[in-house]
Protein backbone atom coordinates (compact mmCIF):
# COMPACT_ATOMS: atom_id res chain seq x y z
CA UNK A 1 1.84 -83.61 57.75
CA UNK A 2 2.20 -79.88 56.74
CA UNK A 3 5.40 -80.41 55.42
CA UNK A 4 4.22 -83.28 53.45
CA UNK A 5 1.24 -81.51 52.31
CA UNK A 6 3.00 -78.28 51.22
CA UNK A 7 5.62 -80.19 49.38
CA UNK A 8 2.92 -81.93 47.46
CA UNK A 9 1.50 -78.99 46.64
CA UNK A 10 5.21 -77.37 45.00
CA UNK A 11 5.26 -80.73 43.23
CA UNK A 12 2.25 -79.46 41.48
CA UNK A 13 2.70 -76.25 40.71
CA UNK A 14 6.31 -77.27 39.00
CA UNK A 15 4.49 -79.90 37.09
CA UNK A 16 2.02 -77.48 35.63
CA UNK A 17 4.52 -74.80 34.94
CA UNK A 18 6.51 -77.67 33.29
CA UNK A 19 3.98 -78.40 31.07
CA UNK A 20 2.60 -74.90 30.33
CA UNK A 21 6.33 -73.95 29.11
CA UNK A 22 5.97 -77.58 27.28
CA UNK A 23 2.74 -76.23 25.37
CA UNK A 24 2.96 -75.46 21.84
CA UNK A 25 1.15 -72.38 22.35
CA UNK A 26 0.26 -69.90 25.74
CA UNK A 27 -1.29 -70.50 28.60
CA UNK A 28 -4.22 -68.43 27.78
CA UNK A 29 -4.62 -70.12 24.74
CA UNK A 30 -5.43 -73.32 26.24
CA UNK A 31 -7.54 -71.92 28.96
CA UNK A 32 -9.31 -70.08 26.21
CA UNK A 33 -9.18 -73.20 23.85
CA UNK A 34 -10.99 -76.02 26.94
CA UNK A 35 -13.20 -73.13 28.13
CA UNK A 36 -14.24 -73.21 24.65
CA UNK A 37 -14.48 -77.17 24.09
CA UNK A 38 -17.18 -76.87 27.08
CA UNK A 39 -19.44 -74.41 25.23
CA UNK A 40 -21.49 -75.55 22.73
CA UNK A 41 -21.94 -74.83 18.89
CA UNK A 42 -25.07 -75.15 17.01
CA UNK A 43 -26.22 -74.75 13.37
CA UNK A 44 -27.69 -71.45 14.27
CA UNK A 45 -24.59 -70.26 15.53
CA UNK A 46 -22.21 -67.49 13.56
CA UNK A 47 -18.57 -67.88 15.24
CA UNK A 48 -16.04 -65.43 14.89
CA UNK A 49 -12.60 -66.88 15.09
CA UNK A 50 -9.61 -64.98 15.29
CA UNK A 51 -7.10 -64.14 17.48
CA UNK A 52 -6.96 -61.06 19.76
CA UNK A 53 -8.50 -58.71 17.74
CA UNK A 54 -11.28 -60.95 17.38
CA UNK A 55 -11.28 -61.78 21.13
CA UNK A 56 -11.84 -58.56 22.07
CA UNK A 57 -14.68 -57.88 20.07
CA UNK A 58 -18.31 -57.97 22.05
CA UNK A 59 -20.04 -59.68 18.88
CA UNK A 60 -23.22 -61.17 20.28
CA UNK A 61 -23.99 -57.21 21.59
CA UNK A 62 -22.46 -55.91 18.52
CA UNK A 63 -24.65 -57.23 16.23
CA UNK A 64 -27.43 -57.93 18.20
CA UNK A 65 -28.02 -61.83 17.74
CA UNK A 66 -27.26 -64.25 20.27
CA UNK A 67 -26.16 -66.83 17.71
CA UNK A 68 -22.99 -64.84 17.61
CA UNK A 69 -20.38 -66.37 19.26
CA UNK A 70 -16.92 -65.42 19.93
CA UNK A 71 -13.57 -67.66 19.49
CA UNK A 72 -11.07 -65.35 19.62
CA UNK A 73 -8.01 -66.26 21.25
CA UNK A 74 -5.44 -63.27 22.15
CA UNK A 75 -1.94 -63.96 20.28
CA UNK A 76 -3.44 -66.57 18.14
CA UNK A 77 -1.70 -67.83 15.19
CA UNK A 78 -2.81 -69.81 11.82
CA UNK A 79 -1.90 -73.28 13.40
CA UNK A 80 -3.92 -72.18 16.64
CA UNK A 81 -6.64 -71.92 14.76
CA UNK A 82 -6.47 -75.13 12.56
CA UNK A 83 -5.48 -77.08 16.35
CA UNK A 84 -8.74 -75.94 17.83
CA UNK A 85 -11.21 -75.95 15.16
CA UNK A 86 -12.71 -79.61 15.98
CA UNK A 87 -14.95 -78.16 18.78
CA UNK A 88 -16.61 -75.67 16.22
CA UNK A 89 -16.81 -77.63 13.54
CA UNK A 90 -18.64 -80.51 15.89
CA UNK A 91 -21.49 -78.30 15.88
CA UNK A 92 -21.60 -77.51 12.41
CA UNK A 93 -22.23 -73.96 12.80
CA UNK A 94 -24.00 -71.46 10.06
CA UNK A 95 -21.55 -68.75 9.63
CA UNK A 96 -17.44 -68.54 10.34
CA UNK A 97 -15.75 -65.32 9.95
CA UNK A 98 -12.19 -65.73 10.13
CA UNK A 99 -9.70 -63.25 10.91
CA UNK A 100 -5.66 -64.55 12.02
CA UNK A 101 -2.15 -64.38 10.73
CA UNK A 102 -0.59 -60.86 12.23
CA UNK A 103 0.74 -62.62 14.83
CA UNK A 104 2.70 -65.29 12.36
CA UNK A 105 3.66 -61.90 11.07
CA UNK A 106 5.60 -60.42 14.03
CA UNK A 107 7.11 -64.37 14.45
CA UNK A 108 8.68 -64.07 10.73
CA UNK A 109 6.19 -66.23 9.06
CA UNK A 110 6.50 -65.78 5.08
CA UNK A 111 3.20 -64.26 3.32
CA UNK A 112 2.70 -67.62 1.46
CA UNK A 113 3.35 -69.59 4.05
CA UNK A 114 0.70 -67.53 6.49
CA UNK A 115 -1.85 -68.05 3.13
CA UNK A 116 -0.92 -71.77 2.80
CA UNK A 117 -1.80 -72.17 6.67
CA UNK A 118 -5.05 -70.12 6.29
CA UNK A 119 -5.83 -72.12 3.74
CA UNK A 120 -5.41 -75.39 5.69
CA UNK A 121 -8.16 -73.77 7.62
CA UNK A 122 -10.11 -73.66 5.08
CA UNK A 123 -9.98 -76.61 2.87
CA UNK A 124 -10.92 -78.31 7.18
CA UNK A 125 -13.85 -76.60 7.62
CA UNK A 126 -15.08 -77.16 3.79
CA UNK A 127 -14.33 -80.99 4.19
CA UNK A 128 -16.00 -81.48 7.74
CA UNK A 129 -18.64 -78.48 7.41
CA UNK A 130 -19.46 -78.27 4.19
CA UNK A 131 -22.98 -76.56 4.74
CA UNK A 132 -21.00 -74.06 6.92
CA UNK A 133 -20.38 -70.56 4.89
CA UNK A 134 -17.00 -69.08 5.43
CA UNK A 135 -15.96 -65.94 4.97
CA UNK A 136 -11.98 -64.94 5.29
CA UNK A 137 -11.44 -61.17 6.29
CA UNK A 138 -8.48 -59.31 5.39
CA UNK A 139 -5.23 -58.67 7.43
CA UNK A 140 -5.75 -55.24 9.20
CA UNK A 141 -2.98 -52.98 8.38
CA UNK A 142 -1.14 -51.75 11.66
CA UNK A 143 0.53 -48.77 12.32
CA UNK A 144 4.34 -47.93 14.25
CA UNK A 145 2.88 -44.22 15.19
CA UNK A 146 2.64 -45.80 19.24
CA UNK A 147 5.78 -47.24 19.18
CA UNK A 148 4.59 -50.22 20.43
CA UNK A 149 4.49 -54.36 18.96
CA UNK A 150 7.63 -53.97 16.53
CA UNK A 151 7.75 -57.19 15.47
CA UNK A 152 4.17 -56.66 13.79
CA UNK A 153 4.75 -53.61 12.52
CA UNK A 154 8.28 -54.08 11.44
CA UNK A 155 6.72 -55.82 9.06
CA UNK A 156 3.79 -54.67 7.92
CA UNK A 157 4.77 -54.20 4.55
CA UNK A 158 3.95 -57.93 3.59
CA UNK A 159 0.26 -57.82 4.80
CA UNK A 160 -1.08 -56.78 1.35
CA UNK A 161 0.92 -59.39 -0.08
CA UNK A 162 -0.91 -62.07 2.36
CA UNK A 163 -3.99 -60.07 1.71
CA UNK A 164 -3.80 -60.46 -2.23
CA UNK A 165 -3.11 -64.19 -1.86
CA UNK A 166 -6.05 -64.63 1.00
CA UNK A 167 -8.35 -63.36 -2.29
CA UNK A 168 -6.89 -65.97 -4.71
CA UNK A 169 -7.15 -68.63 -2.39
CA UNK A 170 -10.91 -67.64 -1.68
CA UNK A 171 -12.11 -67.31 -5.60
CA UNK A 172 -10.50 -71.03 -6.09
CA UNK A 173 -12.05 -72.75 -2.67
CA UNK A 174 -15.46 -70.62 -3.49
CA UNK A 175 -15.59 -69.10 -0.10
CA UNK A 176 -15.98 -65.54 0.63
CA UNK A 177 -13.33 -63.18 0.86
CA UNK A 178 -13.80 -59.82 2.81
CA UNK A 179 -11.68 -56.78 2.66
CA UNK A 180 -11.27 -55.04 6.03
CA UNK A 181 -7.77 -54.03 5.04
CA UNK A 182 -8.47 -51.09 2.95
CA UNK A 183 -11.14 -49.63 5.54
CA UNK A 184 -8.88 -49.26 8.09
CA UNK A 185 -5.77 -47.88 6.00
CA UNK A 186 -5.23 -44.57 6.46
CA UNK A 187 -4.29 -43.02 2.81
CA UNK A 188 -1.63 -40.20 3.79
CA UNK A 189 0.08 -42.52 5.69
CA UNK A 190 -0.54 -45.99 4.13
CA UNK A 191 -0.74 -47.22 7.87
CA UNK A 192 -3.58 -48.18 10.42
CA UNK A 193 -5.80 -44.81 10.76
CA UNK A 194 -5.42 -43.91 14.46
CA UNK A 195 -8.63 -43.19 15.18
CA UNK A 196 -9.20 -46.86 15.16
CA UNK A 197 -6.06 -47.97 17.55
CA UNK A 198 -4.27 -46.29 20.39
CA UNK A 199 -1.41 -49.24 20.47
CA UNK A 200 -0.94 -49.43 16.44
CA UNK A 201 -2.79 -53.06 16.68
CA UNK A 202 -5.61 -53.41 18.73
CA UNK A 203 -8.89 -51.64 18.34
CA UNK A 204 -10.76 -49.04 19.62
CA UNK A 205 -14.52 -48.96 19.86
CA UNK A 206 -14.62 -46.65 16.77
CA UNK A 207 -12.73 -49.81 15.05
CA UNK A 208 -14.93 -52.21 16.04
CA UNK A 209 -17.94 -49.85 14.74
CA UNK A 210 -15.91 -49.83 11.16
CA UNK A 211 -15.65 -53.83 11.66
CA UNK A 212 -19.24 -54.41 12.60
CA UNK A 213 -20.42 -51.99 9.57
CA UNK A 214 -18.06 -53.87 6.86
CA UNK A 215 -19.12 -57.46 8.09
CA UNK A 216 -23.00 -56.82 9.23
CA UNK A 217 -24.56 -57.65 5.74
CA UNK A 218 -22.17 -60.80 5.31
CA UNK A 219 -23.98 -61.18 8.68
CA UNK A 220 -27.20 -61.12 8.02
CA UNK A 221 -27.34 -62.27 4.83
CA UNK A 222 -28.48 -66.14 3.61
């Protein structure tokens, strides 16, 4: 009975890794993406969507409003987003600040083809939330100082060119376009400042300060 019992149990676990390595995305993203199909949206609620840089972001405490809600998924990409946006939209929510496409960076994505995707986002939450304001923020620039995520940084030097076509898109879908980009550039360098990162990508509590100071009258605003 053991035997039987322990085999059924292998049986399971190779079916689950089977289908994890079957996903289109990570693990985490899907344990991030039902966690997140259980929680629910309202039209009070301001959701910031994003990958991890977003994810790691304590917005609710942040900003001090409880409508705040974060769907940030750690090594999110455009097509994550745009696979996982019927939950939010369901609950037709006030505000969405949107921040993705580094990661289809460090994959090789082209700069139009990142826009074109973020802009799939878009024209979805227009056409099944139209009442909900969105607001696309800027590509942060990175920086290769650490030594660390090369395949982001590698290519850094198309983010302003994703950035500048981000702001076209915006002014012709009427949705508002924020620039995060340039307050996080450091000017010597024409990289990520370092007192906002200690891996070149992620941020520090001093970045999210910068973020949070940037975004809070988008925020609070009608």
């Amino acid at each position: 009975m053991k035997k039987i019992l322990l085999m059924m149990f292998v049986s399971c676990c190779m079916v689950y890794a089977i289908h994890a390595q079957d996903g289109k995305y990570s693990t985490f993203y899907y344990q991030r993406a039902t966690l997140f199909e259980e929680l629910p949206v309202t039209s009070k609620d301001i959701i910031f969507l994003g990958n991890s840089i977003t994810n790691g972001g304590e917005w609710a405490e942040l900003l001090g409003n409880r409508h705040v809600k974060n769907r940030g998924i750690s090594g999110d990409v455009c097509m994550g987003v745009y696979d996982r946006l019927d939950p939010i939209l369901k609950g037709k929510p006030a505000k969405i600040f949107l921040l993705i496409g580094i990661n289809d960076v460090s994959k090789g994505t082209p700069a139009d083809t990142i826009v074109k995707r973020i802009g799939m986002i878009t024209k979805k939450i227009r056409q099944v939330s139209p009442e909900t304001k969105l607001y696309l923020q800027s590509v942060l620039p990175v920086t290769d100082y650490y030594k660390k995520f090369n395949g982001h940084t590698s290519r850094a030097q198309i983010i302003p060119q994703i950035n500048e076509g981000i702001k076209k898109m915006a002014e012709n879908e009427g949705v508002t376009y924020i620039d995060l980009y340039s307050h996080f550039l450091d000017s010597k360098t024409g990289k990520m400042n370092t007192d906002y990162t200690n891996d070149g990508l992620h941020l520090l509590g001093k970045g999210y300060l910068k973020w949070i100071e940037i975004v809070k009258p988008y925020v609070n605003g009608k």
